[in-house]
C-alpha atoms as a PDB file:
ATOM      1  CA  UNK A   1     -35.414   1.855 -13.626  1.00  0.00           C
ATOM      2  CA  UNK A   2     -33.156   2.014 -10.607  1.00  0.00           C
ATOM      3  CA  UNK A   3     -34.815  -0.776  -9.181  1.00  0.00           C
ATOM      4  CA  UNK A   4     -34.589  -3.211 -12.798  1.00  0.00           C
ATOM      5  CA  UNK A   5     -30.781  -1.801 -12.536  1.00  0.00           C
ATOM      6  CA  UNK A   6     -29.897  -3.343  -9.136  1.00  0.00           C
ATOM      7  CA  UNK A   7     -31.579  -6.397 -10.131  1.00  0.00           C
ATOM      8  CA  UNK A   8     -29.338  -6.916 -13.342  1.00  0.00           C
ATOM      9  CA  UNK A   9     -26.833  -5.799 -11.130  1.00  0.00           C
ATOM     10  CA  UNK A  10     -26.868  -9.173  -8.563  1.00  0.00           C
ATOM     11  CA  UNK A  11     -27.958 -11.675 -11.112  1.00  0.00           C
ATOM     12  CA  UNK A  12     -24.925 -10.577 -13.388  1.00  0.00           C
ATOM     13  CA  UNK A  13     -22.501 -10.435  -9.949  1.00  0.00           C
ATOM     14  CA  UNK A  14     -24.105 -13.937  -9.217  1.00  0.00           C
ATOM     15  CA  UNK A  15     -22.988 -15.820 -12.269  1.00  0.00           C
ATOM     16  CA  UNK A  16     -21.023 -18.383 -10.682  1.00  0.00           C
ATOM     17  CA  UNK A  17     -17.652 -17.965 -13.602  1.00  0.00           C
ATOM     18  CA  UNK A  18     -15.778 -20.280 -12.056  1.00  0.00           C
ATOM     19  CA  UNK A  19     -18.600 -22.969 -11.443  1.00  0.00           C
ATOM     20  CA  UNK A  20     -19.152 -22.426 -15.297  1.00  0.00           C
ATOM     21  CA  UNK A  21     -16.205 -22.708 -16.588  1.00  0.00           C
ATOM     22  CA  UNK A  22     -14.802 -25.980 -14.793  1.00  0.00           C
ATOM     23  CA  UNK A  23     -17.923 -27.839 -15.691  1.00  0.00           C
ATOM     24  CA  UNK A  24     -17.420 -26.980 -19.272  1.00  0.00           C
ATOM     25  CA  UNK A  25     -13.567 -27.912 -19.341  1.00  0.00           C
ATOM     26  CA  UNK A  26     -13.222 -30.922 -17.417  1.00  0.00           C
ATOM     27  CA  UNK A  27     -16.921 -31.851 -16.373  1.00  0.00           C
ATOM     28  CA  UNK A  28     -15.927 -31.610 -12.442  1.00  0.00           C
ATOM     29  CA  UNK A  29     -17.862 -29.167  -9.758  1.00  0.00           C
ATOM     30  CA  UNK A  30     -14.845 -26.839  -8.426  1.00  0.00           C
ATOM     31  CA  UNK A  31     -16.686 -27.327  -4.659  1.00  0.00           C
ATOM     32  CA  UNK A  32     -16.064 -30.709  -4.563  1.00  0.00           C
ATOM     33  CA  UNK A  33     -12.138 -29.778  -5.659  1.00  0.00           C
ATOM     34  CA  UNK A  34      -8.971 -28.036  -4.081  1.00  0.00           C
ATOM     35  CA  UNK A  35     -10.014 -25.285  -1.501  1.00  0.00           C
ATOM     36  CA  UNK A  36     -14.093 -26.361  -2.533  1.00  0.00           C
ATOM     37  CA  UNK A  37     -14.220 -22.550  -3.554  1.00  0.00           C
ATOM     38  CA  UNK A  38     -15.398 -21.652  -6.951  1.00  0.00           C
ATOM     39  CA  UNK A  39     -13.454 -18.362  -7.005  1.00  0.00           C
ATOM     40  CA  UNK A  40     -10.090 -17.736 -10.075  1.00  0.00           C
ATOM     41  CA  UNK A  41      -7.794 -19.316  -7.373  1.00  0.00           C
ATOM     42  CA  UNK A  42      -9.208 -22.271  -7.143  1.00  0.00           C
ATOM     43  CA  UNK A  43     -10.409 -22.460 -10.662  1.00  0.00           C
ATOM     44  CA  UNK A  44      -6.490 -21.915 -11.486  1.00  0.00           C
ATOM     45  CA  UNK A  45      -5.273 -24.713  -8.870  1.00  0.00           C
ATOM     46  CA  UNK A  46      -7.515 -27.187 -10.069  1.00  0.00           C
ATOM     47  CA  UNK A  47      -7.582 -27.075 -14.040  1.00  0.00           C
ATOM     48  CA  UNK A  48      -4.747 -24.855 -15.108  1.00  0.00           C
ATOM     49  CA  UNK A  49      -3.979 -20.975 -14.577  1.00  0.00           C
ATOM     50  CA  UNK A  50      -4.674 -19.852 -17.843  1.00  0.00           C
ATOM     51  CA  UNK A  51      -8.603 -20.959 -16.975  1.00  0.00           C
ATOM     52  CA  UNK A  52      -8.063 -19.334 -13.437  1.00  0.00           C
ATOM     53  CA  UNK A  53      -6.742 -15.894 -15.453  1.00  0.00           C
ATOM     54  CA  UNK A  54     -10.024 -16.218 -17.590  1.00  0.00           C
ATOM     55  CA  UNK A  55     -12.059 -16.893 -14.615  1.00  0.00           C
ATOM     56  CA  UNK A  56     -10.209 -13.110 -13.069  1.00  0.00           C
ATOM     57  CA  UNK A  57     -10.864 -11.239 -16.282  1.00  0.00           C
ATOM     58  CA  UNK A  58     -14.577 -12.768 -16.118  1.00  0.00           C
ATOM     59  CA  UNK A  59     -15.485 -12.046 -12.150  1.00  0.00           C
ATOM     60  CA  UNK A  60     -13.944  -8.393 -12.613  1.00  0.00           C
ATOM     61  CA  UNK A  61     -16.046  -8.136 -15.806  1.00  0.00           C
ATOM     62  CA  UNK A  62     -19.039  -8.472 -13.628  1.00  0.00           C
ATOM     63  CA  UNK A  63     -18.121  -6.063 -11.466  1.00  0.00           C
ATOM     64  CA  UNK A  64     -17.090  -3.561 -14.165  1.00  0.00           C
ATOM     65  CA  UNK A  65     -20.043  -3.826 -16.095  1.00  0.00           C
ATOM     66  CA  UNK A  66     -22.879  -2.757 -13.366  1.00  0.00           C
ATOM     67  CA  UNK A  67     -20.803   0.554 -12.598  1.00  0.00           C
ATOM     68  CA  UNK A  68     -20.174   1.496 -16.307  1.00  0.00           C
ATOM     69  CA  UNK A  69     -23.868   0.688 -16.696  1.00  0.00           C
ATOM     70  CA  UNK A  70     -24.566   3.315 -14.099  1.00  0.00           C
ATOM     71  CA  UNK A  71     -24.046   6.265 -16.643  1.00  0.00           C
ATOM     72  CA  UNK A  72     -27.152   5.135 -19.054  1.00  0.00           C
ATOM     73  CA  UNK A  73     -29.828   4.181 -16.441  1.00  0.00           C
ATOM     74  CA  UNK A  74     -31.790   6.959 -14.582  1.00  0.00           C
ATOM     75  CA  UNK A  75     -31.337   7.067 -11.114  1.00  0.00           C
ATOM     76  CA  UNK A  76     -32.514   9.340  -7.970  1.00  0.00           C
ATOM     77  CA  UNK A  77     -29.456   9.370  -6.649  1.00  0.00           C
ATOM     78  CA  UNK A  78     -26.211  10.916  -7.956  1.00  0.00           C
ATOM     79  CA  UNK A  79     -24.465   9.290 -10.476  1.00  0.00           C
ATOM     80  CA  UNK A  80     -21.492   8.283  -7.856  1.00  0.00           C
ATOM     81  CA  UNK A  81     -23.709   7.221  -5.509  1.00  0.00           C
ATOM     82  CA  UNK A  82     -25.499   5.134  -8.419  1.00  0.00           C
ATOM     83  CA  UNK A  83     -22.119   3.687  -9.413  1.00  0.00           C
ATOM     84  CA  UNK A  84     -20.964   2.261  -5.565  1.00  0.00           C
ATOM     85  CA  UNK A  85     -24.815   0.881  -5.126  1.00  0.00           C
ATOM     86  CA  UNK A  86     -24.607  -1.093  -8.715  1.00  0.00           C
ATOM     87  CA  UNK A  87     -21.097  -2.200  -7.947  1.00  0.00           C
ATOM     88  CA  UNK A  88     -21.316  -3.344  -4.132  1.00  0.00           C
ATOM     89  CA  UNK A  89     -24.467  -5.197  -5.236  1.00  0.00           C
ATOM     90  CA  UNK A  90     -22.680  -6.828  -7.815  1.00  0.00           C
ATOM     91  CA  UNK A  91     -19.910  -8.198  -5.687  1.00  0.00           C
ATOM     92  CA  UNK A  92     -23.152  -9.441  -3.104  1.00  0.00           C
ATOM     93  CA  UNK A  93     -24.369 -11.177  -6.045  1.00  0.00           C
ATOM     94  CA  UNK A  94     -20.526 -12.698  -6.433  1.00  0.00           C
ATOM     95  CA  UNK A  95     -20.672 -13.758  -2.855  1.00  0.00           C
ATOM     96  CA  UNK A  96     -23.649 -14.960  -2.083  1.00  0.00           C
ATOM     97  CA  UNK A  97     -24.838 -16.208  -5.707  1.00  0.00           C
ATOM     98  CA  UNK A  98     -28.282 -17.053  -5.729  1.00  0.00           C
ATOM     99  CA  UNK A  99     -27.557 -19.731  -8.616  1.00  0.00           C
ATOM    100  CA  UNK A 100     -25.581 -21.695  -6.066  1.00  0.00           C
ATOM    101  CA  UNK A 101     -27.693 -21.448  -3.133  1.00  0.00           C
ATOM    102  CA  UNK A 102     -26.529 -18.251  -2.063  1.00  0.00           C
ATOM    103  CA  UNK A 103     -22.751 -19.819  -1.328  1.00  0.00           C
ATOM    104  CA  UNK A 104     -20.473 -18.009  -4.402  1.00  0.00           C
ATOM    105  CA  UNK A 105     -16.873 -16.945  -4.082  1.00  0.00           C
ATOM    106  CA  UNK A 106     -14.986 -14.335  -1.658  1.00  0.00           C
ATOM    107  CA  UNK A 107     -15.337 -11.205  -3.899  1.00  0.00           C
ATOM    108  CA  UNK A 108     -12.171 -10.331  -4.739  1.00  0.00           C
ATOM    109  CA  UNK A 109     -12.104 -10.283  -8.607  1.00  0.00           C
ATOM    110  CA  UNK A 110     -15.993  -8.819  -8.487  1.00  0.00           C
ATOM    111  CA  UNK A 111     -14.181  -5.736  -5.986  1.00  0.00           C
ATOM    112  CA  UNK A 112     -11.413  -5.654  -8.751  1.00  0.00           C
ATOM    113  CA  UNK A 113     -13.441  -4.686 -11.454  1.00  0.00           C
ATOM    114  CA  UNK A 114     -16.009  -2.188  -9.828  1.00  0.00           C
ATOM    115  CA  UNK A 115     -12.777  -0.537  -8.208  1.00  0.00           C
ATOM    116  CA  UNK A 116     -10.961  -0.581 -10.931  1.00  0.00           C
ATOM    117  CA  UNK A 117     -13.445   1.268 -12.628  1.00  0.00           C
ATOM    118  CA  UNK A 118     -14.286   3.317  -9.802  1.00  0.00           C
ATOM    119  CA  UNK A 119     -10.933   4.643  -8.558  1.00  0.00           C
ATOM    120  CA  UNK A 120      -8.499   3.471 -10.812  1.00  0.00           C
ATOM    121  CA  UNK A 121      -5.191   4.766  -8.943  1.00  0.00           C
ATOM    122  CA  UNK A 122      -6.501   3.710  -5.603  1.00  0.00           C
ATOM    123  CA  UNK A 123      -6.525  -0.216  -6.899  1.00  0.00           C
ATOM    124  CA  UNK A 124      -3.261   0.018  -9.305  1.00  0.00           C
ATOM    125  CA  UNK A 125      -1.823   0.629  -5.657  1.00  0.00           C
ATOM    126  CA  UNK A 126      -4.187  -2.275  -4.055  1.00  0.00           C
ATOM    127  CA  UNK A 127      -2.587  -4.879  -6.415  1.00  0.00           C
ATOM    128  CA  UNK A 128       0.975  -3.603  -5.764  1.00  0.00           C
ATOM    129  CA  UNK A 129       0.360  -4.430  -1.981  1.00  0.00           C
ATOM    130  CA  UNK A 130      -1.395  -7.973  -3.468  1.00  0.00           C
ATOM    131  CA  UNK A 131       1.876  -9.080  -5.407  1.00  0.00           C
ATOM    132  CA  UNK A 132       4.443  -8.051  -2.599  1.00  0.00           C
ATOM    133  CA  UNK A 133       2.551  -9.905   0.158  1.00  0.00           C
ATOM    134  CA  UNK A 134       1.879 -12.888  -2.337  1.00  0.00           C
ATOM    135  CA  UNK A 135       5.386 -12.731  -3.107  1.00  0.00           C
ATOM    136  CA  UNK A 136       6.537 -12.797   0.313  1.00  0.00           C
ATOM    137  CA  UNK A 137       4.040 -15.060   2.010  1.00  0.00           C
ATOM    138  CA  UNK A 138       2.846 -16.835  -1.015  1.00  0.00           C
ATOM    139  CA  UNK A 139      -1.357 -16.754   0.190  1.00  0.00           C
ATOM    140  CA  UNK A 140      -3.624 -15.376  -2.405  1.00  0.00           C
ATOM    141  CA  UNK A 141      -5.622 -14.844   1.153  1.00  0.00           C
ATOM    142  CA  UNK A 142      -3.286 -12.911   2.883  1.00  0.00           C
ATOM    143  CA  UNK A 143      -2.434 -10.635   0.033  1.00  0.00           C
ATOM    144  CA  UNK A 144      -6.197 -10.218  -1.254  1.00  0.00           C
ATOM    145  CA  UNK A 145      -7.224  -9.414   2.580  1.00  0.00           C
ATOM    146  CA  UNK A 146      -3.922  -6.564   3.111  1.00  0.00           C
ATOM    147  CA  UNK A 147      -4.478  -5.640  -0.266  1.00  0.00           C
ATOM    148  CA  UNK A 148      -8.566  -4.887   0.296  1.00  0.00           C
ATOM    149  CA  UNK A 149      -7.650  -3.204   3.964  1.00  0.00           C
ATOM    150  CA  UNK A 150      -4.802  -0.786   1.622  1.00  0.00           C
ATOM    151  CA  UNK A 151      -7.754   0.674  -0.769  1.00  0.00           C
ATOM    152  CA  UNK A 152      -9.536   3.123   1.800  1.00  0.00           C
ATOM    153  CA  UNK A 153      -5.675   4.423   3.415  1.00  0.00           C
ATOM    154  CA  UNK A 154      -4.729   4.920  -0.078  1.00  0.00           C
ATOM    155  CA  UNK A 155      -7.898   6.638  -0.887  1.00  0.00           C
ATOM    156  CA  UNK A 156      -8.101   9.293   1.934  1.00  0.00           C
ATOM    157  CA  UNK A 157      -4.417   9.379   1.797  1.00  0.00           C
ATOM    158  CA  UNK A 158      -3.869  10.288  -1.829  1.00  0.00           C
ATOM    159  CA  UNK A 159      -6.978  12.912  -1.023  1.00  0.00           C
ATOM    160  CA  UNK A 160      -4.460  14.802   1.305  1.00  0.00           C
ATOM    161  CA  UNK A 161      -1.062  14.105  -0.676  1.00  0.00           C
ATOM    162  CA  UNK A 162      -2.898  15.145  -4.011  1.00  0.00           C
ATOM    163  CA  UNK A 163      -4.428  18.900  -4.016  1.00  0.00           C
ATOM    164  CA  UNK A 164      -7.072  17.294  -7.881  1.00  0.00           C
ATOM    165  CA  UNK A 165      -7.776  14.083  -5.797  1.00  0.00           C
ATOM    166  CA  UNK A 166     -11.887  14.592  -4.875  1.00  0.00           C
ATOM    167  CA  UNK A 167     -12.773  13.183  -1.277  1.00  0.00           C
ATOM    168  CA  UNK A 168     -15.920  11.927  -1.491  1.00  0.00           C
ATOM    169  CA  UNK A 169     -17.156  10.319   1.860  1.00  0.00           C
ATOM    170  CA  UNK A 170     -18.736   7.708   0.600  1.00  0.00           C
ATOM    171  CA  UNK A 171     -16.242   5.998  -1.290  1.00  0.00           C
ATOM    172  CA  UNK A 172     -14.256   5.795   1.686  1.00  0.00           C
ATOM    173  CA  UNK A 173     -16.821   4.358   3.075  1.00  0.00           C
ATOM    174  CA  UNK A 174     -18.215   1.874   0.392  1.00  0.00           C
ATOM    175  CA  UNK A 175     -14.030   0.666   0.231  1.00  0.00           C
ATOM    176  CA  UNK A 176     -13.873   0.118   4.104  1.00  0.00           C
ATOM    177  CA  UNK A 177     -17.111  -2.072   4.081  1.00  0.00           C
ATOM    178  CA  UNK A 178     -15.842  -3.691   1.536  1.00  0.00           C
ATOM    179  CA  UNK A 179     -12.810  -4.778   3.327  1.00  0.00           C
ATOM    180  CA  UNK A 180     -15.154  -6.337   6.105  1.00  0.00           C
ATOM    181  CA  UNK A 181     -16.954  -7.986   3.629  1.00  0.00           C
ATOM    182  CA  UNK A 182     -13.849  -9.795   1.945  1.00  0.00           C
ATOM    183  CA  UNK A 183     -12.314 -10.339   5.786  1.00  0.00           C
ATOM    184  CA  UNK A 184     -15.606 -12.235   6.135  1.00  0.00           C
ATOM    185  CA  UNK A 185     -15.644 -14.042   3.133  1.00  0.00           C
ATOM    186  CA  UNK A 186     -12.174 -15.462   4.053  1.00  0.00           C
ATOM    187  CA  UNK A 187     -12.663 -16.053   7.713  1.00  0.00           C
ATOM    188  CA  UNK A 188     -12.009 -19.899   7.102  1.00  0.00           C
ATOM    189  CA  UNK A 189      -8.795 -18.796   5.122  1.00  0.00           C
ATOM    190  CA  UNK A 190      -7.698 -16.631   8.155  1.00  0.00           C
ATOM    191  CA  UNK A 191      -8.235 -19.447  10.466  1.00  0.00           C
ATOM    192  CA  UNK A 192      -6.044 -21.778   8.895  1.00  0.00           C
ATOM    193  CA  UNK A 193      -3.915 -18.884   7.917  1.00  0.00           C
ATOM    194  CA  UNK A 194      -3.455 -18.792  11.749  1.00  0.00           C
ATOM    195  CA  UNK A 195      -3.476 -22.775  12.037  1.00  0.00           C
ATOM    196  CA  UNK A 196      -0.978 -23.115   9.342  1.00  0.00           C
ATOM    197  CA  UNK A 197      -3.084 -24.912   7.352  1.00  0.00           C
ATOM    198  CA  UNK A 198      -3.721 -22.628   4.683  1.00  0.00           C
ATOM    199  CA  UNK A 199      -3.295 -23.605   0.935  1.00  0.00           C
ATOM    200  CA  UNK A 200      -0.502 -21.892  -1.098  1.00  0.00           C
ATOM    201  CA  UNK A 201      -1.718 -20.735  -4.693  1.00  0.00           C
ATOM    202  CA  UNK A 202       0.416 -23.614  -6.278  1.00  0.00           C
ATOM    203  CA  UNK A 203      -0.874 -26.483  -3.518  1.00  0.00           C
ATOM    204  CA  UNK A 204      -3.627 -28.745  -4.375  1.00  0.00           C
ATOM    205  CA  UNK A 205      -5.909 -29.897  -1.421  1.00  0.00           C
ATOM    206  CA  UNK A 206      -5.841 -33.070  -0.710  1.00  0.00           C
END
């Protein structure tokens, strides 16, 4: 069972939203347009934010789903532990989409919903950190990448500020690899980030 879950668990990370949804609006392939990524960003530079919002609420969805499923499937491990493994294969299955030859989007939205859903608080705080840093710099990049790097300091901090908050190791754990993953996923942001080269969420690449 846990092994059919985890399966479910990548394909339905791996739908490629964004892909999707600009080939059914305007007909186009969102690689061969603005930043060539197929994540809510782009989707939202190229045809219009209201599709990149619906791409968001769509990429979270996937990540969402695979932890909620957690509670209904029966698993070896704890239910927890069964939660983090469904999610953080979920946002793999965002990332490296094996409908689009294993090249999908950075992971953000995916991490969104499975954190959301995971540690609520921790990521209310996350996307605090996202808008000031967006507002400031104005780089969906920089403020996803600060943002991510926030989640595990707010999680073991709020453990020691907050005698109900429950430590559990591996959360910590799960959130910190998932900031390496996302740092990764936007090491061509960070480079022209450092070049000055790097799109601003209203820019179009030309």
């Amino acid at each position: 069972m846990i092994l059919a879950a985890i399966l479910f668990s990548y394909l339905f990370g791996g739908i490629p939203v964004g892909y999707i949804l600009t080939k059914q609006v305007r007909g186009i392939d969102i690689r061969e347009h603005g930043s060539r990524n197929i994540g809510a960003t782009n989707v939202g530079r190229v045809i219009g934010w209201k599709y990149g919002f619906i791409a968001l609420l769509l990429d979270a969805l996937k990540g969402a789903v695979p932890v909620i499923s957690a509670s209904y499937i029966e698993s070896p491990y704890s239910l927890v532990t069964t939660e983090i493994l469904l999610g953080s294969v979920a946002i793999l299955g965002h990332t490296f989409t094996p409908f689009l030859h294993f090249k999908g989007g950075k992971g953000v939205a995916t991490a969104l919903g499975v954190y959301m859903t995971l540690v609520p608080v921790v990521t209310v705080c996350a996307i605090v950190i996202f808008f000031i840093v967006y507002k400031i710099s104005g780089f969906v990049s920089l403020g996803s990448i600060l943002a991510t790097l926030s989640m595990p300091l707010w999680y073991f901090g709020s453990s020691k500020v907050i005698p109900s908050a429950e430590y559990q190791p591996i959360i910590f754990f799960v959130l910190v690899a998932t900031f390496f993953l996302i740092t990764y996923s936007h090491r061509e942001n960070i480079r022209r980030l450092v070049l000055g080269k790097e799109l601003r969420a209203s820019e179009d690449a030309k």
